[in-house]
Protein backbone atom coordinates (compact mmCIF):
# COMPACT_ATOMS: atom_id res chain seq x y z
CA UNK A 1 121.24 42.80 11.91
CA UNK A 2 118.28 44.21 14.25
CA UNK A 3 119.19 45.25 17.77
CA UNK A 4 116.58 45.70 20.11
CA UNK A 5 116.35 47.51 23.55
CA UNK A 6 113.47 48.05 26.02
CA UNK A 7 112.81 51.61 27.32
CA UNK A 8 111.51 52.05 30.20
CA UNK A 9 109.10 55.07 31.52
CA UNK A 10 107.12 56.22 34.19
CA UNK A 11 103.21 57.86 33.26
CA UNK A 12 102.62 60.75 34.93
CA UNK A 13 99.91 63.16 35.29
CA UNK A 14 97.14 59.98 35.89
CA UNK A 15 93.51 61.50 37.01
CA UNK A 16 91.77 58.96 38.77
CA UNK A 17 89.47 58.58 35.76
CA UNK A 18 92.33 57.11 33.65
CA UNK A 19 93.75 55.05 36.43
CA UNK A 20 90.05 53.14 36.66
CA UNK A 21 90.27 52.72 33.05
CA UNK A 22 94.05 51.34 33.12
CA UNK A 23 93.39 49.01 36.78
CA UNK A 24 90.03 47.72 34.93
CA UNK A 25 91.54 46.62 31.70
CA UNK A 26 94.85 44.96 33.74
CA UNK A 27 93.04 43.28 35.89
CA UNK A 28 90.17 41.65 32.98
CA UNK A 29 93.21 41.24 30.61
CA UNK A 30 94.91 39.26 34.08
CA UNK A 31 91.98 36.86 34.12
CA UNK A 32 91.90 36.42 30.56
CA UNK A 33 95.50 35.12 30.48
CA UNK A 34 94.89 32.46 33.11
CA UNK A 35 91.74 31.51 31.64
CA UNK A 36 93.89 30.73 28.42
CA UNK A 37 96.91 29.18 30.95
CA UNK A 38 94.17 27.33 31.81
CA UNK A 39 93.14 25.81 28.94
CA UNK A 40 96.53 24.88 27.55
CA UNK A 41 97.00 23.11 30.30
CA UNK A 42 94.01 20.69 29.72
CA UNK A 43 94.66 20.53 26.24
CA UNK A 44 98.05 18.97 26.02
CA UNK A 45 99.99 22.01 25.97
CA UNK A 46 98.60 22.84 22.94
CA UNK A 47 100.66 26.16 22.08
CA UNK A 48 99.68 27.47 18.03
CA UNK A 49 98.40 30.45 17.66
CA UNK A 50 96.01 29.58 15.21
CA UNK A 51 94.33 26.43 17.40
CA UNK A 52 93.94 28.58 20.58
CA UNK A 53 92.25 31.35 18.98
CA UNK A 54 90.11 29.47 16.96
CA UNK A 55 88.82 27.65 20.50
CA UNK A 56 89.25 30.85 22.58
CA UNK A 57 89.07 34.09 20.63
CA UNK A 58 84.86 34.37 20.96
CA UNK A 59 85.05 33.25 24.72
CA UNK A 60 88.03 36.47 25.75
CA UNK A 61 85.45 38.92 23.40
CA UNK A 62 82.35 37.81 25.63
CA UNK A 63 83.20 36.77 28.97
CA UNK A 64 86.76 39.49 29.67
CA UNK A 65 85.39 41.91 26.76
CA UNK A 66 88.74 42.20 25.73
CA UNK A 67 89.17 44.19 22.06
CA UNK A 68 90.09 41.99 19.05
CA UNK A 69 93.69 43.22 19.05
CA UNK A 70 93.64 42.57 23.39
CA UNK A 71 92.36 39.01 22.79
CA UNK A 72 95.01 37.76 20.43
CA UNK A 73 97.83 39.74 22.63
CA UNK A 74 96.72 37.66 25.46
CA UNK A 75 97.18 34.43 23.89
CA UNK A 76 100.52 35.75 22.61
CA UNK A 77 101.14 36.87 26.05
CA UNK A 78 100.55 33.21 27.29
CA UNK A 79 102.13 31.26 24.82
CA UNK A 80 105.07 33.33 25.24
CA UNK A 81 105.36 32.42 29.24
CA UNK A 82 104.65 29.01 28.46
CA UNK A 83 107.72 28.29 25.91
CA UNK A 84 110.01 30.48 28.31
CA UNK A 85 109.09 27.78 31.23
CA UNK A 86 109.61 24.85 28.86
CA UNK A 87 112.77 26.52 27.93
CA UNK A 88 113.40 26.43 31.78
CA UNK A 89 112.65 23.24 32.66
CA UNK A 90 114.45 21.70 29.61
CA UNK A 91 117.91 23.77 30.69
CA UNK A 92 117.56 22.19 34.77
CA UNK A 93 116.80 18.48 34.02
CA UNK A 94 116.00 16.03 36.45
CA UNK A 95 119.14 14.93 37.77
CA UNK A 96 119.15 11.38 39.98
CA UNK A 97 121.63 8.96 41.64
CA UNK A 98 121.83 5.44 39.42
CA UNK A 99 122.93 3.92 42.58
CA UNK A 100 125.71 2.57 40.52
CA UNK A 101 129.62 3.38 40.71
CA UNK A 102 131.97 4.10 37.96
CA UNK A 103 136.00 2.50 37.76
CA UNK A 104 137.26 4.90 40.29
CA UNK A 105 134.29 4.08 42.92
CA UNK A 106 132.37 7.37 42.56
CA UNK A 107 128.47 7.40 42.58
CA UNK A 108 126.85 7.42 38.90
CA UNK A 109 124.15 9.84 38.38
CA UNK A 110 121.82 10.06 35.30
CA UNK A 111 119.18 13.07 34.10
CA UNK A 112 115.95 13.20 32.81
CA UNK A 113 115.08 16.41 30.30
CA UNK A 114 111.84 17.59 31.37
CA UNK A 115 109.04 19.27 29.20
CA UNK A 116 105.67 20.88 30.31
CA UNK A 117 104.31 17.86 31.38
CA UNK A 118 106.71 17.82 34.39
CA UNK A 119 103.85 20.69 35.57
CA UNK A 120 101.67 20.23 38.47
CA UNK A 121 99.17 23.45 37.59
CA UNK A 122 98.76 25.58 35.17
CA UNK A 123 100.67 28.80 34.99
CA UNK A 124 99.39 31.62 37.16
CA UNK A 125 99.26 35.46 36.31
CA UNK A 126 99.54 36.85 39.62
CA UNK A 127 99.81 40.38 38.89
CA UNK A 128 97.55 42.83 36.71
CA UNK A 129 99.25 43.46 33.49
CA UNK A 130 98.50 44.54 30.38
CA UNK A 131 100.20 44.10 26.45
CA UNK A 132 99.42 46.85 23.45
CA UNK A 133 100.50 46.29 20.25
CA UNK A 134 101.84 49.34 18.28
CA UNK A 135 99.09 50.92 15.58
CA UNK A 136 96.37 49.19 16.78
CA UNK A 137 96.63 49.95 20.68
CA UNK A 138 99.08 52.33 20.93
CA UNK A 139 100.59 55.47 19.28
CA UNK A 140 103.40 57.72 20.14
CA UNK A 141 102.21 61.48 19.24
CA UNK A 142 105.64 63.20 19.14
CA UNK A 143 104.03 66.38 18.63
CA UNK A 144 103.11 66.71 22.58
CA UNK A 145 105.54 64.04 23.85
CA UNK A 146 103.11 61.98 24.92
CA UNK A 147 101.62 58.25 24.48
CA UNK A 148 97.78 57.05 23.55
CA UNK A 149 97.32 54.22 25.21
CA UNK A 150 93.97 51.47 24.21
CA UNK A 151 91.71 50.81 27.16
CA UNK A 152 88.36 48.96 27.74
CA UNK A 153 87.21 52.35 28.24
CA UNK A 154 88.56 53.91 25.26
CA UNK A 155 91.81 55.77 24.46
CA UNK A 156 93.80 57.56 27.32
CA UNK A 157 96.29 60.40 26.12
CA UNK A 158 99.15 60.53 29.09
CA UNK A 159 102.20 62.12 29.58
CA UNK A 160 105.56 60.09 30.36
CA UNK A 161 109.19 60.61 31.47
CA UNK A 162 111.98 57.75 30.41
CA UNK A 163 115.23 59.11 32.14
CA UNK A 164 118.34 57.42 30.02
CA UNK A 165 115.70 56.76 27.04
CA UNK A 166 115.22 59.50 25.26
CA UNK A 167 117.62 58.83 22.57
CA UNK A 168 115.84 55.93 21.85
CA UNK A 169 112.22 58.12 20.81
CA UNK A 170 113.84 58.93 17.39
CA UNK A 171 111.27 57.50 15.05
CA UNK A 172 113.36 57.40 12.41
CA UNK A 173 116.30 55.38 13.68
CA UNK A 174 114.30 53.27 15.74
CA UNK A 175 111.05 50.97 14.95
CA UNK A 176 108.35 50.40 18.16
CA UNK A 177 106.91 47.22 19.16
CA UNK A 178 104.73 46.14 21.77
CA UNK A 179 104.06 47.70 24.92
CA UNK A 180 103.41 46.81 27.91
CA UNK A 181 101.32 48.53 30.96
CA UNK A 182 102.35 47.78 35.05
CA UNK A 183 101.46 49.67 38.28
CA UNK A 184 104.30 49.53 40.98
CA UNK A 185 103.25 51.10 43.95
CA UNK A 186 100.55 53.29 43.14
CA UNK A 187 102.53 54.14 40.21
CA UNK A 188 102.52 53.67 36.71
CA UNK A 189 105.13 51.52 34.05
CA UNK A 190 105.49 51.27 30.57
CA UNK A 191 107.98 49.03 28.92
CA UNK A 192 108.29 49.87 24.92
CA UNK A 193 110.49 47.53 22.96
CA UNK A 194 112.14 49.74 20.37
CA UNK A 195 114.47 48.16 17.32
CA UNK A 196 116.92 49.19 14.98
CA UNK A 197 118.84 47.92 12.14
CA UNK A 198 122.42 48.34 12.57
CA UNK A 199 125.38 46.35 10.50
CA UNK A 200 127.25 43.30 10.69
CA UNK A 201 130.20 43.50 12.97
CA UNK A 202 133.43 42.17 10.89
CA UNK A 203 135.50 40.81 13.42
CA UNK A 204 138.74 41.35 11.50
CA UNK A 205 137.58 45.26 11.26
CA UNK A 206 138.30 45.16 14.89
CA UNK A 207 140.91 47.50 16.34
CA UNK A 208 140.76 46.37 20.26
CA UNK A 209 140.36 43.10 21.61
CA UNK A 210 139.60 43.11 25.31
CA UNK A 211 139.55 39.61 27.90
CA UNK A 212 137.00 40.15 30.29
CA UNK A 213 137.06 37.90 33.60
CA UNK A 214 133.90 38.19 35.82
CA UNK A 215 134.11 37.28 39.11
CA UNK A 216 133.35 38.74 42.80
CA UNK A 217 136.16 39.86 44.09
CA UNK A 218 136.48 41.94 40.84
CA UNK A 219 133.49 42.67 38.59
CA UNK A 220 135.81 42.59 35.92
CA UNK A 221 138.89 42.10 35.09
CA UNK A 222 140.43 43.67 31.91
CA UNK A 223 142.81 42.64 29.52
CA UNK A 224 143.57 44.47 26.33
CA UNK A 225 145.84 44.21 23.25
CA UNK A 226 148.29 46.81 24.49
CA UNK A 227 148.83 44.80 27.46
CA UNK A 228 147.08 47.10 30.11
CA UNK A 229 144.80 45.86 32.77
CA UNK A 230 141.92 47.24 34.52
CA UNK A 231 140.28 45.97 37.42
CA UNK A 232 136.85 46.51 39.11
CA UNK A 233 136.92 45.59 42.78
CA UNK A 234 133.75 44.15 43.89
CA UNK A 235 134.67 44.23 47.69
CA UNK A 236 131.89 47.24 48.26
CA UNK A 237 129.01 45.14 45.85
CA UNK A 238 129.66 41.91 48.25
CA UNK A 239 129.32 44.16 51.55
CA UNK A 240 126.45 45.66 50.34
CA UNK A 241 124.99 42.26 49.35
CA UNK A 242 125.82 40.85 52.76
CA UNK A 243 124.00 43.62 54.06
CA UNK A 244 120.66 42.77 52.32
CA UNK A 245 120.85 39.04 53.03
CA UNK A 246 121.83 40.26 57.18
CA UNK A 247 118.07 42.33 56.75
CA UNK A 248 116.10 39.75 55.17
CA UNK A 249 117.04 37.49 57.53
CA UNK A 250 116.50 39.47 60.44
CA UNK A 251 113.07 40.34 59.27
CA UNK A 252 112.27 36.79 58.19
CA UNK A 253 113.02 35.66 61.71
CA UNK A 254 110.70 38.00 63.57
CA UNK A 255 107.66 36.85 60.88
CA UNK A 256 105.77 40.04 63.01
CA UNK A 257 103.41 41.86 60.56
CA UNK A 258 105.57 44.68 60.47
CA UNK A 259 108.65 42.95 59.31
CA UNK A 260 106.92 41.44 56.52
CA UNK A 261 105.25 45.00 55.35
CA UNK A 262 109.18 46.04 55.41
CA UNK A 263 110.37 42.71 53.17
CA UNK A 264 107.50 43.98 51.01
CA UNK A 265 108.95 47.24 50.81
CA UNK A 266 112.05 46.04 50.17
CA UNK A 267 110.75 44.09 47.39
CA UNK A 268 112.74 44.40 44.14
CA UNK A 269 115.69 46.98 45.28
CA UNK A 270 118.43 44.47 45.24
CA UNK A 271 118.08 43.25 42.45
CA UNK A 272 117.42 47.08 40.57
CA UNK A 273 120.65 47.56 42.36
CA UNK A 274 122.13 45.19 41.20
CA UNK A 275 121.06 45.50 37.22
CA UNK A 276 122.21 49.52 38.18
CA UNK A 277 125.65 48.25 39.04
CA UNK A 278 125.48 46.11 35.64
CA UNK A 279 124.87 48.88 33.89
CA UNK A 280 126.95 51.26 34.93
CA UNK A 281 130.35 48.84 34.94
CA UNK A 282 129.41 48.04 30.92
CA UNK A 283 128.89 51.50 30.30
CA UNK A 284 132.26 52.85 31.50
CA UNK A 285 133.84 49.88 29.51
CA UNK A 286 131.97 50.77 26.43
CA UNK A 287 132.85 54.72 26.92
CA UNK A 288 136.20 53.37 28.10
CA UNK A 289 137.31 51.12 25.16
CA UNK A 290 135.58 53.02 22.27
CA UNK A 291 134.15 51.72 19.06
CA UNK A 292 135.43 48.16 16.96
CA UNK A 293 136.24 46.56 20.20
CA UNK A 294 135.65 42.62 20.30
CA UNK A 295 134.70 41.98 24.06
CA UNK A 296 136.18 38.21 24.89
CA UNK A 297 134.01 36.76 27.53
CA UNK A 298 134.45 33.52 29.45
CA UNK A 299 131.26 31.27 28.30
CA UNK A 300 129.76 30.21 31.55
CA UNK A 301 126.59 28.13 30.51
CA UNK A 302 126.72 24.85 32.13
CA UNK A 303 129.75 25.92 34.07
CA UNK A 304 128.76 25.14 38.31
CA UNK A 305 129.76 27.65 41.17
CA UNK A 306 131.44 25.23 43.57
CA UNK A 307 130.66 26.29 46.71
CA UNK A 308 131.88 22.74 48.86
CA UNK A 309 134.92 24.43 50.44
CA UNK A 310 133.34 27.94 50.50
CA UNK A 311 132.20 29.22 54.00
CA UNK A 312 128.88 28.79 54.36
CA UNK A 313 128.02 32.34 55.09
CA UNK A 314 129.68 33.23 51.38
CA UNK A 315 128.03 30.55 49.33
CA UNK A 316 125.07 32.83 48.83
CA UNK A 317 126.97 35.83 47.41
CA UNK A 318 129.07 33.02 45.35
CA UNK A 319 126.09 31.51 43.46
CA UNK A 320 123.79 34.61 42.99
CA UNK A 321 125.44 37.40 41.54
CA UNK A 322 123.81 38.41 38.01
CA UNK A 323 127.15 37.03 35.48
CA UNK A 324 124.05 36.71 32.60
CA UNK A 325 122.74 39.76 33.22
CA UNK A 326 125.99 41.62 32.88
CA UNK A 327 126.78 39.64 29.53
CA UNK A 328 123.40 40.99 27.93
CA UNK A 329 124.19 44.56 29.16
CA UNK A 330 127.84 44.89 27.62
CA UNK A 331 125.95 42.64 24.40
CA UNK A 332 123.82 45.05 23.45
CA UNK A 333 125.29 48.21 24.05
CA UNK A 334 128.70 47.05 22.15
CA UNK A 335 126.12 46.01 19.02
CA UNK A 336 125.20 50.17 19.09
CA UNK A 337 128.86 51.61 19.29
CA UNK A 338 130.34 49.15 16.39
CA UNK A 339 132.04 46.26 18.58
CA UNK A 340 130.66 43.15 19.51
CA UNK A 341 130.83 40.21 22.44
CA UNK A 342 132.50 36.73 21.98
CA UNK A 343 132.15 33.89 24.71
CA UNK A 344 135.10 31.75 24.24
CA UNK A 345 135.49 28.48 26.43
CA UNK A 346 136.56 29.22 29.88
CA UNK A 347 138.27 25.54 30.79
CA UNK A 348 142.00 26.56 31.69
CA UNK A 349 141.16 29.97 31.35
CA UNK A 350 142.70 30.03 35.40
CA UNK A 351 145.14 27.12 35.17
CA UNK A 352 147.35 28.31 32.03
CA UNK A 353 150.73 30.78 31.85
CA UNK A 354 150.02 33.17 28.96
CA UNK A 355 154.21 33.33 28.98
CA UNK A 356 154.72 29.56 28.49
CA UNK A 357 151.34 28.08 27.53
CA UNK A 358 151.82 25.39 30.63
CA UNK A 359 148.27 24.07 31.81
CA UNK A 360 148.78 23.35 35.96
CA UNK A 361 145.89 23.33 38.11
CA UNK A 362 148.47 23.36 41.27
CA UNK A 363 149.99 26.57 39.98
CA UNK A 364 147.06 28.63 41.59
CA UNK A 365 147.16 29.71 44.77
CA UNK A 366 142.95 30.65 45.95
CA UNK A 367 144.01 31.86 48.98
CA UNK A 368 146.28 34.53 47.80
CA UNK A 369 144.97 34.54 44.56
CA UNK A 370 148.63 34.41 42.67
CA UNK A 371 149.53 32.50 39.77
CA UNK A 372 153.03 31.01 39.73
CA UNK A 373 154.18 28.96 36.79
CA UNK A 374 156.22 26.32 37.99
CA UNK A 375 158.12 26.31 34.66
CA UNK A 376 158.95 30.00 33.51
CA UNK A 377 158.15 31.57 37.21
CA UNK A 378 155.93 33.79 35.75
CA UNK A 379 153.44 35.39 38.49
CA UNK A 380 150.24 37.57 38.38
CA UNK A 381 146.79 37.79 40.14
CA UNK A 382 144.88 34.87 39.15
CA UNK A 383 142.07 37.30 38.00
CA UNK A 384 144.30 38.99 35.94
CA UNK A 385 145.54 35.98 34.42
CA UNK A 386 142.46 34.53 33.48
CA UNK A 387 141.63 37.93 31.54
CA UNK A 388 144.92 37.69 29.95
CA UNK A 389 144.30 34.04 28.70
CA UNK A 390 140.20 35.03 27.99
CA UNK A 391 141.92 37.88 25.41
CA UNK A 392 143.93 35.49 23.90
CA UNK A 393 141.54 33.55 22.77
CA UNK A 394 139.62 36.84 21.44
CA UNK A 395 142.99 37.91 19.82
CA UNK A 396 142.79 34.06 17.86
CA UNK A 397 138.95 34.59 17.11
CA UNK A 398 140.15 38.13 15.66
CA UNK A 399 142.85 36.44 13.45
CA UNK A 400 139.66 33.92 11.56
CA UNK A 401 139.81 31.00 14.36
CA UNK A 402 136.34 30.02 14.81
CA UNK A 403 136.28 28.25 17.91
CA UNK A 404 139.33 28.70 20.00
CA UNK A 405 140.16 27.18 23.43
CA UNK A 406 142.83 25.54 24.60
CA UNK A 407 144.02 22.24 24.68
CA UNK A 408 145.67 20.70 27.72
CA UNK A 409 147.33 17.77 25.85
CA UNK A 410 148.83 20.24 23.50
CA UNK A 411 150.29 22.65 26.23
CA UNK A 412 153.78 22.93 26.90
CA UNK A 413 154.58 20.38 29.54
C-alpha cells in the first residue's frame, strides 16, 4: 500500500525580484480558478476533466497566460474543491421537522441529501495560491538543497527549510507530487506531497493491541494487552482553549479597528496549536508503544456531542476539539512504523463491565466519572473503562473478527 504525507517548508532567501514573479503568478492563477468556478457553476456542475478543458483550456492560455501545465492544474485545482464541497454537503443533509409524532409522542423529523445544486454562488478563491506539478513545474535539485519552482516569469531557484521533514527528502524512499505555493504574512509556504510504498499490515502479525478513548478531560486514554493504562489529562488543553474563546470574545465585542487587526493576528494559532498538540500526543504513543501495534479507536462518524445538559459556557470546548484530526495523525504515522489503526463501534463502549460483560447505562456516574457494575461491583474511571472495552474489541479484530461490537441483547443480564 502507498502512504502519503505532506511536508511542509518555509522559502527563504526571496529577492524582491522573485517575490513579483511568485505574487504575479498566484494572484493570475487565483483568477483563473474562479473564472473556471465560474463556469461550472453555469454549466450544471459539469466536473470532467476532459469537457472543461476542451471549453476552457484556450481561454486560461489567453486571457490569465497561464502555462499549459498551470492551465490544466487549475481546473484540477477546481474540480478538486468542488467534489470536496459536494462531499460536504452530502455528509450534513438537510434535516426538517415532519410535524408528525411517532408511538411514544416525540416529534418526527426527516432529511434531505443535498448535492451542488443546494449552492447559491459559485465557489470563491479568496486567497492567491498557486499548484506545480512535479517534472513539469517543479524540480528538487538535491545537489544544493534547494527547489526550482515554474513562474509566469520563468524558473526561480530558492532555498527552503522544512523543520521535522527532512527525512522525508530521500528520493529514493519517497516519490513527489504536486506542490503547492502560499504567502502567510509576508512569508513564503510550500506544501510537497511526498509518497511511499510500504506493506500490508497483517493484523494477526500484531504483537500489541492498544484501546484508545478520546475525550476532553483526557486526550487519551490507554488500554493495552498487558493490562496497563495510560492517561493524557487534557485539563491544561481546555484552559488554554477557554482562554482563546475569553480573547476572541473580548475583541469581538469592542469591534474597534484595533481589536480586529489583533483577531487578524491571531488568525490561525489555535488551531496550529491545536494540530501541534495532535501531533505531539500520537507521536509519544507511536515512540511509546513501538512497532506491530493495532491502535483500537472508537469510530465516531455520525456519533453527536450532546451538549443539552452541558453548561453553556463548556458546550464550545465540547463540540470543537479536533477527534478527526487526531485519528489521521496516529493513522499515518502507525502505517510508517509497521502498526496500523482500527475504528471499532463505540455504542456501549461507556455502559459495559469488561469483568462481567453487563451493558447498564445507570452504572455510570458523569459527575464523578466512576463506573460501578451493579452485578460484579467492579469500579474504574469511566475513561478508563471505555479504553478497556475499545481494546477488547481490537483484541477480537486481532483474533480474525471482522466487525466486532457488542451486543446489548447478548450481554450478561
Amino acid at each position: 500500500m502507498d502512504q502519503s504525507v505532506v511536508i511542509k517548508a518555509q522559502l527563504l532567501n526571496i529577492d524582491d525580484e522573485t517575490a513579483q514573479a511568485f505574487s504575479n503568478t498566484m494572484c493570475k492563477y487565483r483568477d483563473a480558478c474562479n473564472f473556471i468556478s465560474q463556469y461550472i457553476f453555469e454549466h450544471a456542475f459539469e466536473l470532467k476533466q476532459s469537457k472543461l478543458n476542451k471549453a476552457l483550456y484556450h481561454d486560461l492560455r489567453d486571457k490569465f497566460e497561464l502555462k499549459s501545465q498551470m492551465a490544466q492544474s487549475a481546473i484540477k485545482t477546481v474540480i478538486a474543491r468542488y467534489k470536496t464541497v459536494k462531499t460536504q454537503l452530502f455528509q450534513h443533509p438537510f434535516r426538517y421537522d415532519t410535524g408528525k409524532k411517532d408511538g411514544k409522542g416525540r416529534g418526527i423529523w426527516a432529511q434531505i441529501y443535498r448535492d451542488l445544486t443546494w449552492l447559491w454562488q459559485p465557489i470563491n478563491f479568496k486567497h492567491p495560491q498557486l499548484d506545480l506539478q512535479r517534472g513539469r513545474d517543479w524540480s528538487y535539485l538535491s545537489t544544493t538543497n534547494q527547489l526550482s519552482l515554474n513562474t509566469l516569469n520563468g524558473r526561480r531557484k530558492v532555498d527552503f527549510v522544512c523543520k521535522g521533514f527532512d527525512q522525508y527528502l530521500d528520493q529514493t524512499k519517497w516519490k513527489f507530487g504536486s506542490l503547492k505555493m502560499l504567502q502567510l504574512r509576508g512569508k513564503w509556504y510550500i506544501h510537497l506531497s511526498a509518497t511511499t510504498a510500504i506493506p500490508e499490515f497483517e493484523a494477526e502479525q500484531a504483537v500489541h493491541v492498544v484501546g484508545i478513548d478520546r475525550g476532553l478531560r483526557f486526550l487519551a486514554a490507554c488500554y493495552d494487552e498487558k493490562g496497563k493504562s495510560i492517561l493524557f489529562s487534557g485539563q491544561k488543553i481546555l484552559r488554554k482553549r477557554r482562554k482563546y474563546k475569553k480573547l476572541r470574545a473580548e475583541l469581538q465585542a469592542k469591534g474597534t479597528k484595533s481589536a480586529k487587526r489583533r483577531l487578524k493576528k491571531i488568525g490561525q494559532r489555535e488551531n496550529r496549536w491545536m494540530s501541534d498538540v495532535n501531533h505531539r500526543l500520537t507521536k509519544t504513543l507511536i515512540d511509546h508503544y513501538g512497532s506491530n501495534t493495532i491502535y483500537a479507536l472508537e469510530d465516531l462518524t455520525d456519533v453527536r456531542f450532546a451538549t443539552e445538559k452541558s453548561p453553556k459556557d463548556q458546550r464550545y470546548e465540547i463540540v470543537s476539539w479536533a477527534f478527526y484530526q487526531f485519528e489521521q495523525f496516529l493513522t499515518y504515522k502507525a502505517n510508517l512504523n509497521s502498526s496500523a489503526v482500527v475504528k471499532v463501534p463505540a455504542k456501549y463502549t461507556s455502559q459495559r463491565c469488561p469483568k462481567c460483560g453487563r451493558i447498564h447505562k445507570d452504572n455510570r456516574d458523569h459527575e464523578l466519572h466512576l463506573y460501578t457494575c451493579d452485578k460484579c461491583g467492579y469500579k474504574s474511571n469511566d475513561d478508563r473503562l471505555a479504553a478497556m472495552n475499545i481494546q477488547f474489541l481490537g483484541t477480537l479484530y486481532r483474533s480474525g473478527k471482522e466487525a466486532p461490537q457488542f451486543n446489548k441483547q447478548a450481554s450478561v443480564e
